[in-house]
Structure formats: structure tokens, C-alpha cells
N, C-alpha and C. Protein backbone atom coordinates (compact mmCIF):
# COMPACT_ATOMS: atom_id res chain seq x y z
N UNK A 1 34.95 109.21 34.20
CA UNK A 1 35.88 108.74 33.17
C UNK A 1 37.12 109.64 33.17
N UNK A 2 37.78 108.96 33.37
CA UNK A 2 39.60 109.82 33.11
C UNK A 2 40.18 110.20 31.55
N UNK A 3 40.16 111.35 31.27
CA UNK A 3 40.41 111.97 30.28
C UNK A 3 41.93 111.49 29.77
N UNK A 4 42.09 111.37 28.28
CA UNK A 4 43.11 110.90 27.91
C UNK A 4 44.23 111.68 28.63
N UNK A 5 44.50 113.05 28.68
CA UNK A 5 45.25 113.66 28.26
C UNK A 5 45.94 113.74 29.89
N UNK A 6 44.95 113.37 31.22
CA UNK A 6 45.37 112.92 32.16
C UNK A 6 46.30 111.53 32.27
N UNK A 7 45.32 110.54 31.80
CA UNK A 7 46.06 109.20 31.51
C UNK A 7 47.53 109.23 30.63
N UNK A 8 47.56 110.43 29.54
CA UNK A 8 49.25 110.24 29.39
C UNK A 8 49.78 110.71 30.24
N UNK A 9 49.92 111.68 31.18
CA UNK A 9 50.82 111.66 32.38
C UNK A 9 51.26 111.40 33.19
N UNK A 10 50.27 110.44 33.77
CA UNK A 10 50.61 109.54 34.67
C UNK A 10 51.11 108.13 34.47
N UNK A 11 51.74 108.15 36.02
CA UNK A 11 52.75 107.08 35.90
C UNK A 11 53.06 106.09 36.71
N UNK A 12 53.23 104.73 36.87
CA UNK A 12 52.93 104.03 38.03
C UNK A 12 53.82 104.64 38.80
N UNK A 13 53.40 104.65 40.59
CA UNK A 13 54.08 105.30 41.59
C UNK A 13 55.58 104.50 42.34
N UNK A 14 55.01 102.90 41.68
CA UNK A 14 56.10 102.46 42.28
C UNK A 14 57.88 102.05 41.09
N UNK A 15 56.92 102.17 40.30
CA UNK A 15 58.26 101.72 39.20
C UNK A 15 58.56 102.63 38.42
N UNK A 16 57.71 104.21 37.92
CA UNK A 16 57.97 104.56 37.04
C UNK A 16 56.62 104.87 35.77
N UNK A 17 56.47 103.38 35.29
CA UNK A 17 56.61 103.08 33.97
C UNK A 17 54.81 103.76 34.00
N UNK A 18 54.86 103.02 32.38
CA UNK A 18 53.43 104.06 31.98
C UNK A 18 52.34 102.97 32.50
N UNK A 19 51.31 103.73 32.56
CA UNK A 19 50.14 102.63 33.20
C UNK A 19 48.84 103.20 32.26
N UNK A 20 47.54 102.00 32.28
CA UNK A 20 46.54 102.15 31.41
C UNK A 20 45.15 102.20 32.25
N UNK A 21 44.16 102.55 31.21
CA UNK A 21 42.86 102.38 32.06
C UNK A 21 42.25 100.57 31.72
N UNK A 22 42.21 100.15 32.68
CA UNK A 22 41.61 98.67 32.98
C UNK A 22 40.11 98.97 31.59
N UNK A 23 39.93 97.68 31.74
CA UNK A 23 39.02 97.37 30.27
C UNK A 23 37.28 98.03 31.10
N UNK A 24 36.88 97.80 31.93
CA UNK A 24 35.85 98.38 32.70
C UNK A 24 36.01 99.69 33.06
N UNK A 25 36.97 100.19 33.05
CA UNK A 25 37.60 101.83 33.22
C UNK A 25 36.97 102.13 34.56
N UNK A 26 37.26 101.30 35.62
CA UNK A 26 37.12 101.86 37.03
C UNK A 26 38.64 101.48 37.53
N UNK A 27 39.78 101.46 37.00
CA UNK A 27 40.46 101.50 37.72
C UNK A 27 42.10 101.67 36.77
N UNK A 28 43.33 101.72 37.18
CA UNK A 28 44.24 102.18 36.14
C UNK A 28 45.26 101.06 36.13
N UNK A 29 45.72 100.46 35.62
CA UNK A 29 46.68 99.26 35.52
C UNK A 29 48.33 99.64 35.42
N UNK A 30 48.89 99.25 35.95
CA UNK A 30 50.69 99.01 35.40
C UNK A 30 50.58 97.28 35.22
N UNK A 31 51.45 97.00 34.17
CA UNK A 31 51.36 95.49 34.09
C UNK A 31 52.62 95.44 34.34
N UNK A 32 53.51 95.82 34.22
CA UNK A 32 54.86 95.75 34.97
C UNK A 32 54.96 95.12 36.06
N UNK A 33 54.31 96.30 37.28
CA UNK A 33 53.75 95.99 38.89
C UNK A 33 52.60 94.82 39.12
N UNK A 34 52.15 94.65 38.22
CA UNK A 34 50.81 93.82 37.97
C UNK A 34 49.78 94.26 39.49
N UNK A 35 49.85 95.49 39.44
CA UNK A 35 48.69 96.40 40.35
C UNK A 35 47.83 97.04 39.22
N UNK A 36 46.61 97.49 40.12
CA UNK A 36 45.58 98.22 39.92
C UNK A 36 45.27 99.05 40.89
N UNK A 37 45.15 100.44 40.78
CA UNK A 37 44.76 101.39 41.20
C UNK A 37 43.41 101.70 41.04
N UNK A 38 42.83 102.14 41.58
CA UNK A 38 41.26 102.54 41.69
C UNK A 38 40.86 103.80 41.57
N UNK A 39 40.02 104.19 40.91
CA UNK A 39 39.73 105.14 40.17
C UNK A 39 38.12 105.55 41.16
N UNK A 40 38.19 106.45 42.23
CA UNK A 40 37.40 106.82 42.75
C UNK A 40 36.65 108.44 42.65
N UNK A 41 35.28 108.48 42.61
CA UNK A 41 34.73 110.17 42.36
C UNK A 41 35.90 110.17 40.65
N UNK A 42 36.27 110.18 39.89
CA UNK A 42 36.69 110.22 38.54
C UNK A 42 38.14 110.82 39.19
N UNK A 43 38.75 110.67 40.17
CA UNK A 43 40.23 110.56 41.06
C UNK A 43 40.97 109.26 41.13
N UNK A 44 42.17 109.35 40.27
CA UNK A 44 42.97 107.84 40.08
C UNK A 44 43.50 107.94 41.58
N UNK A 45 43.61 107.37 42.41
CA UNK A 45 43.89 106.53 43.85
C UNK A 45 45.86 106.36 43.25
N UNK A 46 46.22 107.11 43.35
CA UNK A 46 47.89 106.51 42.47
C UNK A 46 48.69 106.39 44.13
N UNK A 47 48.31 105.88 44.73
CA UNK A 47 49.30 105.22 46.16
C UNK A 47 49.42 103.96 46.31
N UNK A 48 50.57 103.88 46.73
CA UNK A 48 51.04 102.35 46.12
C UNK A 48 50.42 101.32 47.48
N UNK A 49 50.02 102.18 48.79
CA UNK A 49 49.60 101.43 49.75
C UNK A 49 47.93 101.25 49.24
N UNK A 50 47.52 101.77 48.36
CA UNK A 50 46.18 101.77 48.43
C UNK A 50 45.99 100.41 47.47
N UNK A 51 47.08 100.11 46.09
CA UNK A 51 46.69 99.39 45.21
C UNK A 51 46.45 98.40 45.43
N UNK A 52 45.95 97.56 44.39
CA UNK A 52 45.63 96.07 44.70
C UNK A 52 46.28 95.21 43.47
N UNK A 53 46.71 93.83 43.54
CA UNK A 53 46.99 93.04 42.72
C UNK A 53 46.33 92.84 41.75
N UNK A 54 47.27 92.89 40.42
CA UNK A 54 46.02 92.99 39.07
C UNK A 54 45.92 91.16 38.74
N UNK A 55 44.63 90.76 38.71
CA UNK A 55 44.49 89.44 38.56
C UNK A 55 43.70 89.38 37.49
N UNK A 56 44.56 88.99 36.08
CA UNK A 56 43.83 88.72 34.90
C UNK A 56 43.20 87.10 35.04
N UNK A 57 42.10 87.10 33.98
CA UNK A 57 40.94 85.98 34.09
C UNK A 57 41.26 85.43 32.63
């Protein structure tokens, strides 16, 4: 689990803006970028080649 105080500092890699922890908290969202980053070993993945498209349901 990613500690708040990590999650306020970070920042999406490609735009800037602030990003969140996804509702399952395995992975970190910008809705801006509408990516998701992956949250691996409790290490946010913040590379923009790694992310994936955030596809809400």
C-alpha cells in the first residue's frame, strides 16, 4: 500500500498534473492522461512507457 504522504508528491510523468490511487489500490491513475500506472513490490511504476490506458467500466 502507498502511503499518503508519498501519493501527495507525486505526479503524472507525462503532463504534470496530480494523480490518485485506483479504487483496488494496485495501481495510480491521472485522469487527465487517462493512464494507469502500476504499482509493483509497493513501487509506483511512474514511466510513461510502462503505463497503460485507464479504462473505466
Amino acid at each position: 500500500m502507498i502511503k499518503k504522504e508519498l501519493l501527495d508528491i507525486l505526479a503524472c510523468p507525462q503532463c504534470k498534473g496530480p494523480v490518485e490511487l485506483n479504487a483496488e489500490q494496485n495501481g495510480i491513475i491521472c485522469r487527465k492522461c487517462q493512464l494507469r500506472y502500476e504499482i509493483r513490490n509497493n513501487i509506483p511504476i511512474m514511466l510513461i512507457d510502462e503505463a497503460k490506458p485507464l479504462i473505466e467500466t
